[in-house]
Protein backbone atom coordinates (compact mmCIF):
# COMPACT_ATOMS: atom_id res chain seq x y z
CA UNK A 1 28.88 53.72 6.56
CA UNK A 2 28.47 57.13 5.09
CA UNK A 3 32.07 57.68 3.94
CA UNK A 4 33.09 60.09 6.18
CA UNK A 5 36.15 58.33 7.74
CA UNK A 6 38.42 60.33 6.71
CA UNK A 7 37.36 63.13 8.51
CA UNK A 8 37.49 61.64 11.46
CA UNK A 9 40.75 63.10 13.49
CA UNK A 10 40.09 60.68 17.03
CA UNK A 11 38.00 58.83 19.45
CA UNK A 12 38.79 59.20 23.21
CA UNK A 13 36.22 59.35 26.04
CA UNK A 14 35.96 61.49 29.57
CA UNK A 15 35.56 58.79 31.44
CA UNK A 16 32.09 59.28 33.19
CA UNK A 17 29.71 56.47 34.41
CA UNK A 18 26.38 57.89 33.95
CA UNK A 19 25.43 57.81 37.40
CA UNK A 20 28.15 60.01 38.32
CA UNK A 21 27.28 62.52 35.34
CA UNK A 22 23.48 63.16 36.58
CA UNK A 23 25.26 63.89 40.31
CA UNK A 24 27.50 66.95 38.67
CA UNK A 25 26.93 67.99 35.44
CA UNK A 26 28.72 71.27 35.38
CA UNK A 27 31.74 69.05 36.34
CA UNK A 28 31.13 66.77 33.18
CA UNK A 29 30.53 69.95 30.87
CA UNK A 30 34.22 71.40 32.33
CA UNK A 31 35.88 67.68 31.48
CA UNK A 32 33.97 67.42 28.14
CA UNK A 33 35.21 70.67 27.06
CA UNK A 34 38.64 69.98 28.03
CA UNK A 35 38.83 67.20 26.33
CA UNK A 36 37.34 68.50 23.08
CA UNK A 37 39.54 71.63 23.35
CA UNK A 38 43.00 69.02 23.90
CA UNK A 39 41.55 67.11 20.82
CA UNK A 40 40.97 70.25 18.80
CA UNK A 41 44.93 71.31 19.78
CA UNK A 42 46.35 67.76 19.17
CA UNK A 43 44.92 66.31 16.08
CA UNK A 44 44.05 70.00 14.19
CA UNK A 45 40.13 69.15 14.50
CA UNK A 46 37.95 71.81 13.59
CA UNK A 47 35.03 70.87 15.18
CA UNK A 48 33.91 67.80 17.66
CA UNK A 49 30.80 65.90 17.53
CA UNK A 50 30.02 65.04 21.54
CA UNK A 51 28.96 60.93 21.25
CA UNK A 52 27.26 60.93 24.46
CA UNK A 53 23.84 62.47 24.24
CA UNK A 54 24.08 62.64 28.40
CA UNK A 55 27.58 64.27 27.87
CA UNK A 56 25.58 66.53 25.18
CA UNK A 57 23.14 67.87 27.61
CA UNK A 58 25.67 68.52 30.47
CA UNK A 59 27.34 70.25 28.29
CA UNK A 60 24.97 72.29 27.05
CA UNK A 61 23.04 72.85 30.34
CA UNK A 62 26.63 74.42 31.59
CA UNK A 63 26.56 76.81 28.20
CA UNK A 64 22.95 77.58 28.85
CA UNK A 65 23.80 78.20 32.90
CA UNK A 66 26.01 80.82 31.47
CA UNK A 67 29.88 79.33 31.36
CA UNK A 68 30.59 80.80 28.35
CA UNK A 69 34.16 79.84 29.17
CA UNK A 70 32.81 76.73 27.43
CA UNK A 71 31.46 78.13 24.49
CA UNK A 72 35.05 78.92 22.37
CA UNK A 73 35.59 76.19 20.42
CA UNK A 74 32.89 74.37 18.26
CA UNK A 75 31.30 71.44 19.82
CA UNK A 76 28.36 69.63 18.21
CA UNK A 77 25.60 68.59 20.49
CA UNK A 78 23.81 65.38 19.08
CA UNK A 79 20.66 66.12 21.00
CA UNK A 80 20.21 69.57 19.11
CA UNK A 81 21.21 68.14 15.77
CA UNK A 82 18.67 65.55 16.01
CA UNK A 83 16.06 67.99 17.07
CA UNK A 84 16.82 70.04 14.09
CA UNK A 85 16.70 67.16 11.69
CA UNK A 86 13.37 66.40 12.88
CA UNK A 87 12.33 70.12 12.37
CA UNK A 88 13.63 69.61 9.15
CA UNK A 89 11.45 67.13 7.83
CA UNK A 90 8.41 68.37 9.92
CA UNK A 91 8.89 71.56 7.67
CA UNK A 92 9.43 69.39 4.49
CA UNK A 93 6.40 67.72 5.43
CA UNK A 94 3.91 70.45 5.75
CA UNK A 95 5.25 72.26 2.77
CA UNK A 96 4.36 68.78 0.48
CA UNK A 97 8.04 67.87 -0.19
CA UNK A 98 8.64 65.05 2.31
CA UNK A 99 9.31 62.20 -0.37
CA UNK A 100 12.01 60.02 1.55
CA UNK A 101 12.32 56.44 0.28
CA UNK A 102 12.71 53.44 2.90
CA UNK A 103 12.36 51.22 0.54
CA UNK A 104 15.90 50.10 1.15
CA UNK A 105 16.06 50.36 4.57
CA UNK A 106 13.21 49.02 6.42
CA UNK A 107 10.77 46.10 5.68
CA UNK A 108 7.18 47.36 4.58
CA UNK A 109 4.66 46.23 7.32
CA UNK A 110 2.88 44.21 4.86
CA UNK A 111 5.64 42.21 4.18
CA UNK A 112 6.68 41.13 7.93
CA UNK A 113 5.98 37.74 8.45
CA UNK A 114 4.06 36.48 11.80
CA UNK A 115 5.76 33.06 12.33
CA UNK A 116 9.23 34.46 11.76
CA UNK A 117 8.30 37.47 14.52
CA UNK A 118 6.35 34.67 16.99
CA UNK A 119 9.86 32.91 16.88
CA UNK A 120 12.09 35.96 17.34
CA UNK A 121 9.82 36.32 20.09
CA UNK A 122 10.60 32.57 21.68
CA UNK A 123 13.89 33.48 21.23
CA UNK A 124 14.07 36.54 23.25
CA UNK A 125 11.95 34.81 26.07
CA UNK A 126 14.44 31.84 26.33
CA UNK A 127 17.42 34.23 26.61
CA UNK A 128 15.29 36.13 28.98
CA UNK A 129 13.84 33.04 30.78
CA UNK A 130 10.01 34.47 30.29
CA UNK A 131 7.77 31.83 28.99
CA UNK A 132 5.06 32.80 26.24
CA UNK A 133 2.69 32.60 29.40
CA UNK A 134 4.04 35.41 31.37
CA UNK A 135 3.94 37.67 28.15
């Protein structure tokens, strides 16, 4: 979507349900980062972007905790990315410069249409098996 493809070295996983990961984090921060460091070695990545926010935090709850062991190659934690984006445009906004169009990306409230949501909405019960009542 944003062009980017080509920088993209891999994909692989750690293999963590997510009940697992809240029962040892530190555990899922040593696996993460072995992982990203055998990526990093194998495809000549610079840098990895972690695509589990949970994975994110154990990870950097371990970095935090002091295992700096951890902390040697460059990992990229979606939770703090986000957090700075939203800084970002917090900034922008009380300095007067936050101008961002969604014009071309979201449908203006004025424009969303009752019936169409009211049968969205029948839809979703059906699948569900809720009738309108029980709403």
């Amino acid at each position: 979507m944003y062009g980017l493809e080509s920088n993209c070295r891999s994909v692989s996983a750690i293999d963590w349900f997510i009940t697992d990961m809240v029962g040892d984090p530190d555990a899922v921060a040593r696996d993460a980062y072995a992982q990203c460091k055998a990526v990093i070695e194998r495809d000549g990545a610079e840098a990895v972007v972690i695509g589990c926010t949970i994975v994110a935090a154990c990870y950097e709850r371990a970095v935090l905790n002091g295992a700096s062991e951890l902390a040697d190659i460059t990992m990229i934690n979606p939770n703090l990315m986000a957090v700075k984006v939203a800084e970002l445009f917090a900034d922008l906004n009380a300095v007067g410069q936050y101008r961002i169009s969604r014009r071309g990306y979201y449908q203006q409230h004025a424009q969303h249409n009752p019936a169409e949501a009211e049968e969205i909405l029948a839809l979703l019960d059906a699948d569900a098996g809720v009738g309108a009542a029980a709403r």
